[in-house]
C-alpha atoms as a PDB file:
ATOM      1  CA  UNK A   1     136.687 -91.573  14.541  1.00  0.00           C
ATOM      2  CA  UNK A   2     136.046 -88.216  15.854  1.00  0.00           C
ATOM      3  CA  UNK A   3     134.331 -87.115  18.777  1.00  0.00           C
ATOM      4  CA  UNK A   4     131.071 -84.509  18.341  1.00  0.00           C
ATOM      5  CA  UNK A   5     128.359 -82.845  20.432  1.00  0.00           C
ATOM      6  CA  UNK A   6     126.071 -82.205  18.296  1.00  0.00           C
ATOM      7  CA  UNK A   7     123.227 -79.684  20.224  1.00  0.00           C
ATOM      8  CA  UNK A   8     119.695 -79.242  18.375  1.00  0.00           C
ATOM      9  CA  UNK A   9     116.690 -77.208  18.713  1.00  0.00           C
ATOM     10  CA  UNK A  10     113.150 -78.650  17.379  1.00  0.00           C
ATOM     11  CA  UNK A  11     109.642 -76.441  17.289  1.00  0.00           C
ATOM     12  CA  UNK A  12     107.436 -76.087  19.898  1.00  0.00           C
ATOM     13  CA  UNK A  13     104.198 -77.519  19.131  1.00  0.00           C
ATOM     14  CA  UNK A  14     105.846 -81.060  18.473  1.00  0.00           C
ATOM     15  CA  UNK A  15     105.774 -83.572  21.607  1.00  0.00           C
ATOM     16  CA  UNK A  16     108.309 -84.419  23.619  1.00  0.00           C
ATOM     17  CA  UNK A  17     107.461 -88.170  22.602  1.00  0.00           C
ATOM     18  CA  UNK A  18     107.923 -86.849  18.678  1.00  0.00           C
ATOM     19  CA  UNK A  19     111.703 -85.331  19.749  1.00  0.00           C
ATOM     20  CA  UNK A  20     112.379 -88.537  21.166  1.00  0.00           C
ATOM     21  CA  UNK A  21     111.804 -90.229  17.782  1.00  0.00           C
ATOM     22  CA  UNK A  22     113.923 -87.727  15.885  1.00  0.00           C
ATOM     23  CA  UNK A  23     116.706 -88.296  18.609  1.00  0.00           C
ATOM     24  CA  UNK A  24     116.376 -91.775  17.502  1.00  0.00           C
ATOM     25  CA  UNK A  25     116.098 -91.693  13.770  1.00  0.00           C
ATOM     26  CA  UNK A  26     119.367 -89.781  14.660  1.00  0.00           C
ATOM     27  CA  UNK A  27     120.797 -92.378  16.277  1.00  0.00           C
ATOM     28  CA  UNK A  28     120.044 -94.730  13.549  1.00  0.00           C
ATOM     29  CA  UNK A  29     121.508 -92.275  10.966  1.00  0.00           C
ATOM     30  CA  UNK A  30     124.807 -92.035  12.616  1.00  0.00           C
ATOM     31  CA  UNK A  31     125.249 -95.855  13.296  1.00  0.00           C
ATOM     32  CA  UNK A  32     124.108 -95.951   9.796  1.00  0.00           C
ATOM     33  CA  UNK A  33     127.145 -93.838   8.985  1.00  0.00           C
ATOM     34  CA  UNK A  34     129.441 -96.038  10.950  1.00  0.00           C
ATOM     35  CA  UNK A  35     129.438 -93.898  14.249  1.00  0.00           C
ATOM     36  CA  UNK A  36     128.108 -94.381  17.981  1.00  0.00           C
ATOM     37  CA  UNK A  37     126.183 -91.937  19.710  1.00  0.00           C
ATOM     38  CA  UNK A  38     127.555 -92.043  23.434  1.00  0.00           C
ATOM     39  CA  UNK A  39     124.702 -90.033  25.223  1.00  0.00           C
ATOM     40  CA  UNK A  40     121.190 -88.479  24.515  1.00  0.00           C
ATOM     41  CA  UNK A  41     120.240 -86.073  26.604  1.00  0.00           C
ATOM     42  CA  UNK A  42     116.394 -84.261  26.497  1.00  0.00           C
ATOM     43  CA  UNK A  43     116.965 -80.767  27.931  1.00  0.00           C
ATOM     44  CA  UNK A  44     112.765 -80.112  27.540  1.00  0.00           C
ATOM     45  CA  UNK A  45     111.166 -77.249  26.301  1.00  0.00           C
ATOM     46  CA  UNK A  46     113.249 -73.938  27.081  1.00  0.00           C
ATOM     47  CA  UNK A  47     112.395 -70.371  25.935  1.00  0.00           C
ATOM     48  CA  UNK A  48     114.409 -69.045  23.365  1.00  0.00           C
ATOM     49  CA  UNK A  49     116.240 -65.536  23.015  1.00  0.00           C
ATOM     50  CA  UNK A  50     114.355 -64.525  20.257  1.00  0.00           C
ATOM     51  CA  UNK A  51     111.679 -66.122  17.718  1.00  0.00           C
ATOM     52  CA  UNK A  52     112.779 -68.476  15.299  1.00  0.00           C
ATOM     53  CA  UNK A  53     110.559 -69.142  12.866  1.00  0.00           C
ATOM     54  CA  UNK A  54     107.778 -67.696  14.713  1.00  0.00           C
ATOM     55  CA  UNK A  55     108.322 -69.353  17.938  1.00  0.00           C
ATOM     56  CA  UNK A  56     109.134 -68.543  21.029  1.00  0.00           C
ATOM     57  CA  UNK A  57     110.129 -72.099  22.848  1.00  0.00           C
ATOM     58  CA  UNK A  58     112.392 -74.988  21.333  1.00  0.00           C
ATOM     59  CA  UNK A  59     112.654 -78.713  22.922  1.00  0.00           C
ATOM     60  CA  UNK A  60     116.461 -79.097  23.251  1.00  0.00           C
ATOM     61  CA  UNK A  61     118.931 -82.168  22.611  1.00  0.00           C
ATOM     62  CA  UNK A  62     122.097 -83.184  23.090  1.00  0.00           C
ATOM     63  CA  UNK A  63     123.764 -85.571  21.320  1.00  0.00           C
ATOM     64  CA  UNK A  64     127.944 -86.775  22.333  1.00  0.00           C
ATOM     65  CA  UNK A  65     128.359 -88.683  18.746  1.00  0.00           C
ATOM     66  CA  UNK A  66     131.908 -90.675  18.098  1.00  0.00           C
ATOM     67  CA  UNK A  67     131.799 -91.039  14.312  1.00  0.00           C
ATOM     68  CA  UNK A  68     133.649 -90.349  11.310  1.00  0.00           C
ATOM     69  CA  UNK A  69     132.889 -87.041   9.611  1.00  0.00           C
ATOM     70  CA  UNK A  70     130.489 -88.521   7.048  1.00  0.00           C
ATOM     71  CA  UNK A  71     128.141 -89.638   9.055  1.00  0.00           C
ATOM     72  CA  UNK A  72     128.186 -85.992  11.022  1.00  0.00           C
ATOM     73  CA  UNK A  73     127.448 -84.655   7.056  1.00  0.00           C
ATOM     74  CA  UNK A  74     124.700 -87.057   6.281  1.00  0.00           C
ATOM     75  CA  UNK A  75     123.156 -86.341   9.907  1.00  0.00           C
ATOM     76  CA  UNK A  76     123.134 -82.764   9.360  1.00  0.00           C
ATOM     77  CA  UNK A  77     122.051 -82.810   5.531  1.00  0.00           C
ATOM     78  CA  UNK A  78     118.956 -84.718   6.877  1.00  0.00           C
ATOM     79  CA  UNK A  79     118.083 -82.207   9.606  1.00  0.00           C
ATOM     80  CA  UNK A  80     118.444 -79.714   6.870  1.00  0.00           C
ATOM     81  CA  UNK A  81     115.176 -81.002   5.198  1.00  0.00           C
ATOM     82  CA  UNK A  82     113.694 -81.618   8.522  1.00  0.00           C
ATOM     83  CA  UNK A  83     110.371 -79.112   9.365  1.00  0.00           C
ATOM     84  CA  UNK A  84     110.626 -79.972  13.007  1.00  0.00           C
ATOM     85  CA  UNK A  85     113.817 -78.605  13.137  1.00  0.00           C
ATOM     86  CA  UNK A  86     114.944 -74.876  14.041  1.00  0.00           C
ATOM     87  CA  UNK A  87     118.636 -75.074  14.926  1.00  0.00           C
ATOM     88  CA  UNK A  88     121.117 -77.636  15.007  1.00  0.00           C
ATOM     89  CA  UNK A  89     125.403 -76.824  15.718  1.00  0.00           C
ATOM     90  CA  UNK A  90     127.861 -79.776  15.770  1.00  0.00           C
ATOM     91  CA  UNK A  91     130.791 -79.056  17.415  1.00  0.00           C
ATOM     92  CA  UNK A  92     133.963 -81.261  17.368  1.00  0.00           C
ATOM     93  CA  UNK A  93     135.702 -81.776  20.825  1.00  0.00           C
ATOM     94  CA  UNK A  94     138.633 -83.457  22.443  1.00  0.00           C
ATOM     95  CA  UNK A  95     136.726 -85.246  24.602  1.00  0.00           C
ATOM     96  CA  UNK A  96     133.494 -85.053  26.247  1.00  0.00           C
ATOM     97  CA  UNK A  97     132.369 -83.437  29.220  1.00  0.00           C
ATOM     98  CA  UNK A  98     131.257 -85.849  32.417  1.00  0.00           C
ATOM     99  CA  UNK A  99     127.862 -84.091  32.290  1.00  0.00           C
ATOM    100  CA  UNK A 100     126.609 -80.476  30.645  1.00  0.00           C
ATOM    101  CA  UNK A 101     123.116 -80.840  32.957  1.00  0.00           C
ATOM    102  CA  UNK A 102     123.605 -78.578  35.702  1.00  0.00           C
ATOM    103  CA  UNK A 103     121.603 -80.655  37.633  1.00  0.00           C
ATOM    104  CA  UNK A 104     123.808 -83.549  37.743  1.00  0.00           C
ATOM    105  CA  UNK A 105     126.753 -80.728  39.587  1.00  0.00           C
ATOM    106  CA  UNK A 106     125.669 -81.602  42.919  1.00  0.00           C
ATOM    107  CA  UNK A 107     126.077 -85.277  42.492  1.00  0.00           C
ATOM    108  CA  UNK A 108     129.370 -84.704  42.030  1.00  0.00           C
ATOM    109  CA  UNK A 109     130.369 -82.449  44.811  1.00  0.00           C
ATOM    110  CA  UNK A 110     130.665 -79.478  43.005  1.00  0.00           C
ATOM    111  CA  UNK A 111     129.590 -76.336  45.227  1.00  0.00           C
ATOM    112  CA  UNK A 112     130.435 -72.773  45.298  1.00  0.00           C
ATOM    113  CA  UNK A 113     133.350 -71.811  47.678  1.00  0.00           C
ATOM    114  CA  UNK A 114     132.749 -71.101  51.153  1.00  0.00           C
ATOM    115  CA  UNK A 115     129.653 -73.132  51.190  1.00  0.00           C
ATOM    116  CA  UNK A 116     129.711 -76.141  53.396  1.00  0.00           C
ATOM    117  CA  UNK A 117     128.169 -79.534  53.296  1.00  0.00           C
ATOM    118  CA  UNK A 118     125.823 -81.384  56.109  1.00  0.00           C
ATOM    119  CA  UNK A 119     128.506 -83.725  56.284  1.00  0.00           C
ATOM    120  CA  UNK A 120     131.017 -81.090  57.162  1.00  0.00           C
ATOM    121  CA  UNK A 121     128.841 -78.921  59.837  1.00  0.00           C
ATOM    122  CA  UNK A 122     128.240 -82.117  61.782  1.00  0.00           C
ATOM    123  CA  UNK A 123     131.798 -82.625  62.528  1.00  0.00           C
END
């Protein structure tokens, strides 16, 4: 099976309740298909660079999906015929990445050079 991050863009005036559902009818489709999806992640509701269908906001989701390609087709022939949907891309990686929130960088350590921690001043 193949690894995929699958990234996809639903209208604005949808909850974020109804996303969740079509993240999980997702899910169901690619098990479905064979497949496991590793991680959901809700990005909420971020403005977009230019209308899409007449609007101006999307609610974002990521998807890190290890299945064979056929489920990947069937996933994305069903978000074809999907209203809700603006934009979807699947994209098929090596392996995936510990976390894409940037939020989650400074639980890691991460942190521009030259800047210093608590930890380190108190020493």
């Amino acid at each position: 099976m193949a690894l995929y991050e699958h990234l996809l863009i639903a209208r604005q005036d949808i909850s974020a309740q109804a996303v969740d559902a079509l993240a999980t009818h997702l899910k169901t489709i690619v098990e479905g298909g064979g497949g496991k999806v590793e991680k959901q992640e809700y990005w909420g509701l971020r403005g977009l660079a230019y209308r899409i269908k007449k609007n101006r906001k999307g609610h974002y989701v990521l998807l890190n999906i290890n299945a064979p390609s056929a489920a990947v087709v069937e996933l994305e022939r069903q978000l074809k015929i999907n209203e809700d949907v603006l934009r979807y891309i699947t994209v098929k990686v090596d392996q995936f990445d510990v976390s894409s929130n940037k939020n989650r960088r400074d639980d890691r350590g991460d942190k521009p050079e030259g800047e210093t921690t608590t930890e380190e001043t108190a020493q």
